[in-house]
N, C-alpha and C. Protein backbone atom coordinates (compact mmCIF):
# COMPACT_ATOMS: atom_id res chain seq x y z
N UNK A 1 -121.27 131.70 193.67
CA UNK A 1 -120.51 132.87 194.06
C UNK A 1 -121.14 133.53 195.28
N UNK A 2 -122.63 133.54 195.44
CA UNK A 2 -123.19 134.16 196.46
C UNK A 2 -122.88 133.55 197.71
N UNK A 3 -122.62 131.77 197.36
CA UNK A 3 -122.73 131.16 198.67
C UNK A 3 -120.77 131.19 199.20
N UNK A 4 -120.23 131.66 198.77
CA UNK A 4 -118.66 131.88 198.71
C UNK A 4 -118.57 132.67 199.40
N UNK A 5 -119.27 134.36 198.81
CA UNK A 5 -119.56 135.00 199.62
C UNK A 5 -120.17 134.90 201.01
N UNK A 6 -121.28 134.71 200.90
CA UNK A 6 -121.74 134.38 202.75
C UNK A 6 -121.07 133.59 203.48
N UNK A 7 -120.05 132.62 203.03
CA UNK A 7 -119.24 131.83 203.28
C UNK A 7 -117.79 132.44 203.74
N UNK A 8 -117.61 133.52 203.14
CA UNK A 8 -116.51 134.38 203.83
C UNK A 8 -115.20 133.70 202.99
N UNK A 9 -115.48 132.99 201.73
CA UNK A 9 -114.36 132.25 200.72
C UNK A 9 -113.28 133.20 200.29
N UNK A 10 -113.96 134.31 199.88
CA UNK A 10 -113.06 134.98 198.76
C UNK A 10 -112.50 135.94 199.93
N UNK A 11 -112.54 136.22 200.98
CA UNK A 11 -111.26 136.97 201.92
C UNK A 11 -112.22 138.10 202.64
N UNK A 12 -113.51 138.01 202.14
CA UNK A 12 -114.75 139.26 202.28
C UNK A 12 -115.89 138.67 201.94
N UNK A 13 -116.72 139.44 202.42
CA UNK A 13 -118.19 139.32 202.72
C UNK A 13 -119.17 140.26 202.37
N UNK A 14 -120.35 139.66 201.44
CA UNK A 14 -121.57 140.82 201.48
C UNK A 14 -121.84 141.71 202.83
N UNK A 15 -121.75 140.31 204.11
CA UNK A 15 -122.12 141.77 204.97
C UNK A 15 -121.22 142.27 205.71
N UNK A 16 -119.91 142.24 205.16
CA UNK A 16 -118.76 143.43 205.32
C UNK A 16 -119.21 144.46 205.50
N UNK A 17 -120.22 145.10 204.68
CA UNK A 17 -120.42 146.17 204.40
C UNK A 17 -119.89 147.28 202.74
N UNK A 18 -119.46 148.22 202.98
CA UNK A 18 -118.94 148.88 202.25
C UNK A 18 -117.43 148.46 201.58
N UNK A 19 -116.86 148.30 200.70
CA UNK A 19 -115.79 147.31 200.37
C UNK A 19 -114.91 148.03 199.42
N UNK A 20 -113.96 148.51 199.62
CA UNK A 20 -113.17 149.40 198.77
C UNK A 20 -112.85 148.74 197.42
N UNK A 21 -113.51 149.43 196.07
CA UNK A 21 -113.08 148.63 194.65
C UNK A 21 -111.73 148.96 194.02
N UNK A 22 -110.84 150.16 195.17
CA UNK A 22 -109.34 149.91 195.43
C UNK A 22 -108.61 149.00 195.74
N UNK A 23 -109.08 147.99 196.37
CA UNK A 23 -108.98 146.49 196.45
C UNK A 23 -109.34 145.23 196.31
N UNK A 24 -110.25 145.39 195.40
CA UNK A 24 -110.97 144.12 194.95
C UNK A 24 -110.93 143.99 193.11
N UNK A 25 -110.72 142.48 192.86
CA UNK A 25 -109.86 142.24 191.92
C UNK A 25 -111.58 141.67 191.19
N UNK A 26 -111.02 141.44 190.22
CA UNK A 26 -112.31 140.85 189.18
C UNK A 26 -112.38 139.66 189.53
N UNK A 27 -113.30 138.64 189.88
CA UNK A 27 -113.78 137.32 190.08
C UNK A 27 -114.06 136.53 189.12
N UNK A 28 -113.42 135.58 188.46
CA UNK A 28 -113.80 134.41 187.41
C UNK A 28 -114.28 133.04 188.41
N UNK A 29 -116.02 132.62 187.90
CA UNK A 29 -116.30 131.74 188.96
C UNK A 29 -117.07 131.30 187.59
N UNK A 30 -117.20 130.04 187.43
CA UNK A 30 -118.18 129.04 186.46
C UNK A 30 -118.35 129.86 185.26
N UNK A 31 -117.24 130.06 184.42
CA UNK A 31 -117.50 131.01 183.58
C UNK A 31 -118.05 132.15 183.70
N UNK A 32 -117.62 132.77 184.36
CA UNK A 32 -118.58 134.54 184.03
C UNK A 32 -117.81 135.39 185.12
N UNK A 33 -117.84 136.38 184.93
CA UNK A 33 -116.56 137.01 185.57
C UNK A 33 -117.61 138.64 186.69
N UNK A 34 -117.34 138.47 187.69
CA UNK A 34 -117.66 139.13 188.37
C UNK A 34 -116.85 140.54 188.96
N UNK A 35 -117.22 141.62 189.63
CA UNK A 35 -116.83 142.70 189.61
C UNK A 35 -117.40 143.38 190.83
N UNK A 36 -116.62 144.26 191.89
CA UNK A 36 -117.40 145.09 192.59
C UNK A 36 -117.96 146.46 191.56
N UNK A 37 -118.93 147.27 191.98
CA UNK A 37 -118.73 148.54 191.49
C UNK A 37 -119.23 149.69 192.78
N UNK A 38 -119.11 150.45 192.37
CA UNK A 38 -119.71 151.71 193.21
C UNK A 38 -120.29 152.31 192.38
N UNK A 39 -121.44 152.86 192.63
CA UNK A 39 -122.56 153.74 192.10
C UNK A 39 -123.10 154.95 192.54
N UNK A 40 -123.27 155.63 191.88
CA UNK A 40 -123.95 156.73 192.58
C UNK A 40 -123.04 157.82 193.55
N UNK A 41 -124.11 158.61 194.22
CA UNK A 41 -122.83 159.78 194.78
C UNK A 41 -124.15 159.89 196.13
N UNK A 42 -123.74 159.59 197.80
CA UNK A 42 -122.73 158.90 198.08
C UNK A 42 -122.22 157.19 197.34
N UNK A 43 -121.66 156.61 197.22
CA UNK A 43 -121.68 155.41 196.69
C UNK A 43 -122.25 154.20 197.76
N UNK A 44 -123.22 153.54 196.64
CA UNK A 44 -123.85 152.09 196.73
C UNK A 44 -122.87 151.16 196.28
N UNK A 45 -122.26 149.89 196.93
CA UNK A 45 -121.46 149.01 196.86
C UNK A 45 -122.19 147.88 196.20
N UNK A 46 -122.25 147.05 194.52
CA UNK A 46 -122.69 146.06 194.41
C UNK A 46 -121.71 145.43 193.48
N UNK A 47 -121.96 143.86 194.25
CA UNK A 47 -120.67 142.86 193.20
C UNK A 47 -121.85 142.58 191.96
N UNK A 48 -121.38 142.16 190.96
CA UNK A 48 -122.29 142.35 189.91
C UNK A 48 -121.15 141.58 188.87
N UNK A 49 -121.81 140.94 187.97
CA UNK A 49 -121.92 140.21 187.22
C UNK A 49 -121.30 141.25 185.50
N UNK A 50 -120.00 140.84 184.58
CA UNK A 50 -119.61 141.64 184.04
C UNK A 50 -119.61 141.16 182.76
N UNK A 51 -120.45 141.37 182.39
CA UNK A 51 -121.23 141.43 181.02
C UNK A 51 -120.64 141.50 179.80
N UNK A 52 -120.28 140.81 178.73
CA UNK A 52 -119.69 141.58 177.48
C UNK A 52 -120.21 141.43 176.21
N UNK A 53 -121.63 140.93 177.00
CA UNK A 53 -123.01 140.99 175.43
C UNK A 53 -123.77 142.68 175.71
N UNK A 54 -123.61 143.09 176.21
CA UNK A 54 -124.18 144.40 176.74
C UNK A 54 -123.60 145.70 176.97
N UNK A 55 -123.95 147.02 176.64
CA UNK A 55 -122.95 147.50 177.74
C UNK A 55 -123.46 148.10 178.80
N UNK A 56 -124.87 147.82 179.08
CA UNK A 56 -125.08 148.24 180.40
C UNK A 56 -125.00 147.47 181.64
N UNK A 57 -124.96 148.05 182.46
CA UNK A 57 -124.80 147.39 184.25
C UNK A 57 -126.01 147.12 184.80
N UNK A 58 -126.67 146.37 185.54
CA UNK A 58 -128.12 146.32 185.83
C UNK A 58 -127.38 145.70 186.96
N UNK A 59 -128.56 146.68 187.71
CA UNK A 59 -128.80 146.63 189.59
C UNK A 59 -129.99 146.25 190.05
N UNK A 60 -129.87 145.19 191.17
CA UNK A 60 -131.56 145.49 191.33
C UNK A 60 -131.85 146.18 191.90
N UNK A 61 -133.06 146.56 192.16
CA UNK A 61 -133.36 147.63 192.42
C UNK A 61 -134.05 147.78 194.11
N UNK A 62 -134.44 148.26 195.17
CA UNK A 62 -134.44 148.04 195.95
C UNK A 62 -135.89 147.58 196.48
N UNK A 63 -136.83 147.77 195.76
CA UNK A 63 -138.12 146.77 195.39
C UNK A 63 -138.12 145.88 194.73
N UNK A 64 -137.26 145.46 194.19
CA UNK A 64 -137.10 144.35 193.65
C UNK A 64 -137.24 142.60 194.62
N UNK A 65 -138.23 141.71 194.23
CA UNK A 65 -138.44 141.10 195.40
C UNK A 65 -138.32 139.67 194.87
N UNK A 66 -137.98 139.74 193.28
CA UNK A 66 -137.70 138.24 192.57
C UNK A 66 -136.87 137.46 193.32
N UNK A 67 -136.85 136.28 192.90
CA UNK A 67 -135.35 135.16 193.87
C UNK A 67 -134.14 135.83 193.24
N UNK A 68 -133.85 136.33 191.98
CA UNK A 68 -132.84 136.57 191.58
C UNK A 68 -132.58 137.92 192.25
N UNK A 69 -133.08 138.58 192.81
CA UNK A 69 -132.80 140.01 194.00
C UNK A 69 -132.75 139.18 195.17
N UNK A 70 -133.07 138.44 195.71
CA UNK A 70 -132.91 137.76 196.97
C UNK A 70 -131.67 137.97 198.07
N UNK A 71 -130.85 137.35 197.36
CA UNK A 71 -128.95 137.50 198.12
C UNK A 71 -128.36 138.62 197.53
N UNK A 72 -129.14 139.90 196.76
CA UNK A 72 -128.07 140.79 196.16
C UNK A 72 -128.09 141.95 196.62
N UNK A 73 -127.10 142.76 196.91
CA UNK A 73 -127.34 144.05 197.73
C UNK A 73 -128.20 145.18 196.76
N UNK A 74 -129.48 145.73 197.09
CA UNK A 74 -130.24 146.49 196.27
C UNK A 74 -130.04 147.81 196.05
N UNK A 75 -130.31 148.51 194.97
CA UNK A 75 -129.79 149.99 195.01
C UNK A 75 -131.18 150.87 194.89
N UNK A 76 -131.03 152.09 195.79
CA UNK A 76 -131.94 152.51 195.54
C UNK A 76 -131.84 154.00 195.58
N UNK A 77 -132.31 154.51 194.00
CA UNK A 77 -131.96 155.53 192.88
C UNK A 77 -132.33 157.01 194.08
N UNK A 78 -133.38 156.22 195.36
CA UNK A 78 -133.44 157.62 195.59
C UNK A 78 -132.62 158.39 196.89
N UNK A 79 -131.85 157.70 196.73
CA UNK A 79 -130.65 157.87 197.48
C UNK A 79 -128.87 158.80 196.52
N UNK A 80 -129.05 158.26 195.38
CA UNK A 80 -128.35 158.80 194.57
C UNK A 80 -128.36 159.94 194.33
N UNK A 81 -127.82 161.45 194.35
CA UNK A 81 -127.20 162.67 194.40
C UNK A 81 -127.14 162.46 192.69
N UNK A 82 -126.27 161.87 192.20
CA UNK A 82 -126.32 161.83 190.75
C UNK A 82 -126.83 161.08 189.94
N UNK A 83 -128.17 160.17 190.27
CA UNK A 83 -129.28 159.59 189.39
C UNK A 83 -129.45 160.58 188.41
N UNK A 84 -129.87 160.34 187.14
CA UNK A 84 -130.25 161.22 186.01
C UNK A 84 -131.31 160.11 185.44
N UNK A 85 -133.10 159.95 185.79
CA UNK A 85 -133.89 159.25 185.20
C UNK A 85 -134.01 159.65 183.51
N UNK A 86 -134.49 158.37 182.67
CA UNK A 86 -134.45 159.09 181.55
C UNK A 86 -136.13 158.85 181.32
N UNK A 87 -136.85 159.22 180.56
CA UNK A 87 -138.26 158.92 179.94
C UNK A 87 -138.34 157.63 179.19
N UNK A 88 -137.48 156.74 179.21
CA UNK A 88 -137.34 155.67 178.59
C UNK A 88 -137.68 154.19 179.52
N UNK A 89 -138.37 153.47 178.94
CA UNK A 89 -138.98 152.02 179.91
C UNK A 89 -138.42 151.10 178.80
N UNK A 90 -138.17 149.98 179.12
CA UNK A 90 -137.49 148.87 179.31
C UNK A 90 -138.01 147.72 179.27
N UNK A 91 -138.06 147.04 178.74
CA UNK A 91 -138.59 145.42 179.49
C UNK A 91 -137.36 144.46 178.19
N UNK A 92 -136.55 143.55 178.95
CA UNK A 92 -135.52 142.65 178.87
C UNK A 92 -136.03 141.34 178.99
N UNK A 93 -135.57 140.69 178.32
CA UNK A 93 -136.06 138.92 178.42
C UNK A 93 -135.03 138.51 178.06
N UNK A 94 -134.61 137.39 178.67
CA UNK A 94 -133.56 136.86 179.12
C UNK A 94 -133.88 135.53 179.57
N UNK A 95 -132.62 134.52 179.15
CA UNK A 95 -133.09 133.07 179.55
C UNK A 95 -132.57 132.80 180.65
N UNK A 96 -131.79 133.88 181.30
CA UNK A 96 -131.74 133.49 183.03
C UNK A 96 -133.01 134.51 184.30
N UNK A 97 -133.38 135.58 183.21
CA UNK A 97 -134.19 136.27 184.09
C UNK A 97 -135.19 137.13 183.07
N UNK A 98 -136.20 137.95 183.65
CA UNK A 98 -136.88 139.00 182.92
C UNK A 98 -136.74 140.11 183.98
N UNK A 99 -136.73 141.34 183.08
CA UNK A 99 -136.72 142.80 183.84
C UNK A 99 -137.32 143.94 183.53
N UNK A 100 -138.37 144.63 184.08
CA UNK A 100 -138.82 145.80 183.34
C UNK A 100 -139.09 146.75 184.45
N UNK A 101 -138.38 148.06 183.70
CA UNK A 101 -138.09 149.31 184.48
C UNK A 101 -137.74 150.51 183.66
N UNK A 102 -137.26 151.83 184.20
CA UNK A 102 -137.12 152.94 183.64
C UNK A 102 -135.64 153.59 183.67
N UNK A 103 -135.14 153.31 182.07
CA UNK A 103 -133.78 153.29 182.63
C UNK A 103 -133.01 154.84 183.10
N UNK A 104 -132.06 154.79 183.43
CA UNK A 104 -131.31 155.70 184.38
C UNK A 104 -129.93 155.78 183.93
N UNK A 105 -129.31 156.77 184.28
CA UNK A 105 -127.71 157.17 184.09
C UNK A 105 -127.26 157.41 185.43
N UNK A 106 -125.83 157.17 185.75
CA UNK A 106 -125.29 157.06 187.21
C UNK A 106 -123.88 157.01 187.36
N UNK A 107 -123.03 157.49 188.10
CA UNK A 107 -121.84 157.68 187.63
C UNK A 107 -121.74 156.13 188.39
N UNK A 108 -120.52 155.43 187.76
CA UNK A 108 -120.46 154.08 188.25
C UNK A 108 -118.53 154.29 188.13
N UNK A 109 -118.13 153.69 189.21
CA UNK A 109 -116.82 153.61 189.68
C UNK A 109 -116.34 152.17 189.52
N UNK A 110 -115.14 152.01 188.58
CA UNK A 110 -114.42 150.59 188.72
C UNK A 110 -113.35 150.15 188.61
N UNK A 111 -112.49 149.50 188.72
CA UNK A 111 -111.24 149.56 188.78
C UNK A 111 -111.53 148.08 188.10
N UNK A 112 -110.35 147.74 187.29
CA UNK A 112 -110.12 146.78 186.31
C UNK A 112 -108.39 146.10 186.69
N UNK A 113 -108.11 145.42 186.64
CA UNK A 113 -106.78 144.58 186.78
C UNK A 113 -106.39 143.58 185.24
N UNK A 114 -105.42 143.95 184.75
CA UNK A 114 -104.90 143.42 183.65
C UNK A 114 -103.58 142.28 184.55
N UNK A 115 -103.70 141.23 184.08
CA UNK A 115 -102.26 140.28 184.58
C UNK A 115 -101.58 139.95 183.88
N UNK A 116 -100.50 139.61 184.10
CA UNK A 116 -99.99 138.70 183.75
C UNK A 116 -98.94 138.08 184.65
N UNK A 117 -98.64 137.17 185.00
CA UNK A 117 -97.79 136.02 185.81
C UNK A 117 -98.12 136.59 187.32
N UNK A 118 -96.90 137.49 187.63
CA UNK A 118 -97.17 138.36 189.55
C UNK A 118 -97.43 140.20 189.35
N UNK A 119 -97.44 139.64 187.78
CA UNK A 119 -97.29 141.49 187.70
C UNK A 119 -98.92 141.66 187.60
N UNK A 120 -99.88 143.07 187.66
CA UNK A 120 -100.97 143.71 187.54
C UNK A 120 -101.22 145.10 187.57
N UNK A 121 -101.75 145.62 186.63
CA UNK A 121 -101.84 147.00 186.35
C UNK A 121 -103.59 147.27 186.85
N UNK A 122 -103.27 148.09 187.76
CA UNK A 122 -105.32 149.03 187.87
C UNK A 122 -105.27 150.37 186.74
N UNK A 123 -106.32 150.07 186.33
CA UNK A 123 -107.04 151.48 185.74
C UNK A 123 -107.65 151.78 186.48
């Protein structure tokens, strides 16, 4: 999906820039279904990966320097107007990655598309 992206496949590009999630539809690529979101206040633009063992969103973070942060646009909390840190730390293990950090609340923006045949509804 990353290399699609840099590839300019899907009609847009990581380094587009800023990417309206008024127009961008949910991505099904090798099983797993992808998503723009917006974060934060002004908003951070990241396509991200849409989860339905979880219900949180994980960003990397903008120190983040693993291969799996490598190609991904990074967010960084201290830029956010509406970050809300909590006193709570973290550490995740995972058989595609490990993560440990301090988690956070953030208003997150998304628009969803339901189909069917030519018809589609946004929330």
């Amino acid at each position: 999906m990353i290399e699609m992206l840099k590839n300019n496949e899907l009609g847009f590009s990581l380094n587009d820039g800023p990417v309206s999630t008024n127009s961008t539809p949910l991505f099904y690529h090798f099983d797993q279904y992808y998503q723009f979101f917006k974060v934060g206040d002004p908003g951070y633009y990241a396509f991200a990966l849409v989860s339905t063992h979880s219900s949180m969103l994980w960003f990397p973070h903008v120190n983040c320097s693993s291969y799996a942060c490598e190609h991904s646009s990074k967010f960084d909390p201290i830029e956010s107007n509406s970050l809300v840190l909590s006193n709570e730390r973290f550490k995740s293990i995972d058989m595609a990655a490990n993560a440990t950090g301090i988690l956070a609340t953030d208003n997150v923006e998304v628009n969803f598309y339901f189909c069917c045949s030519q018809h589609r509804t946004l929330i």
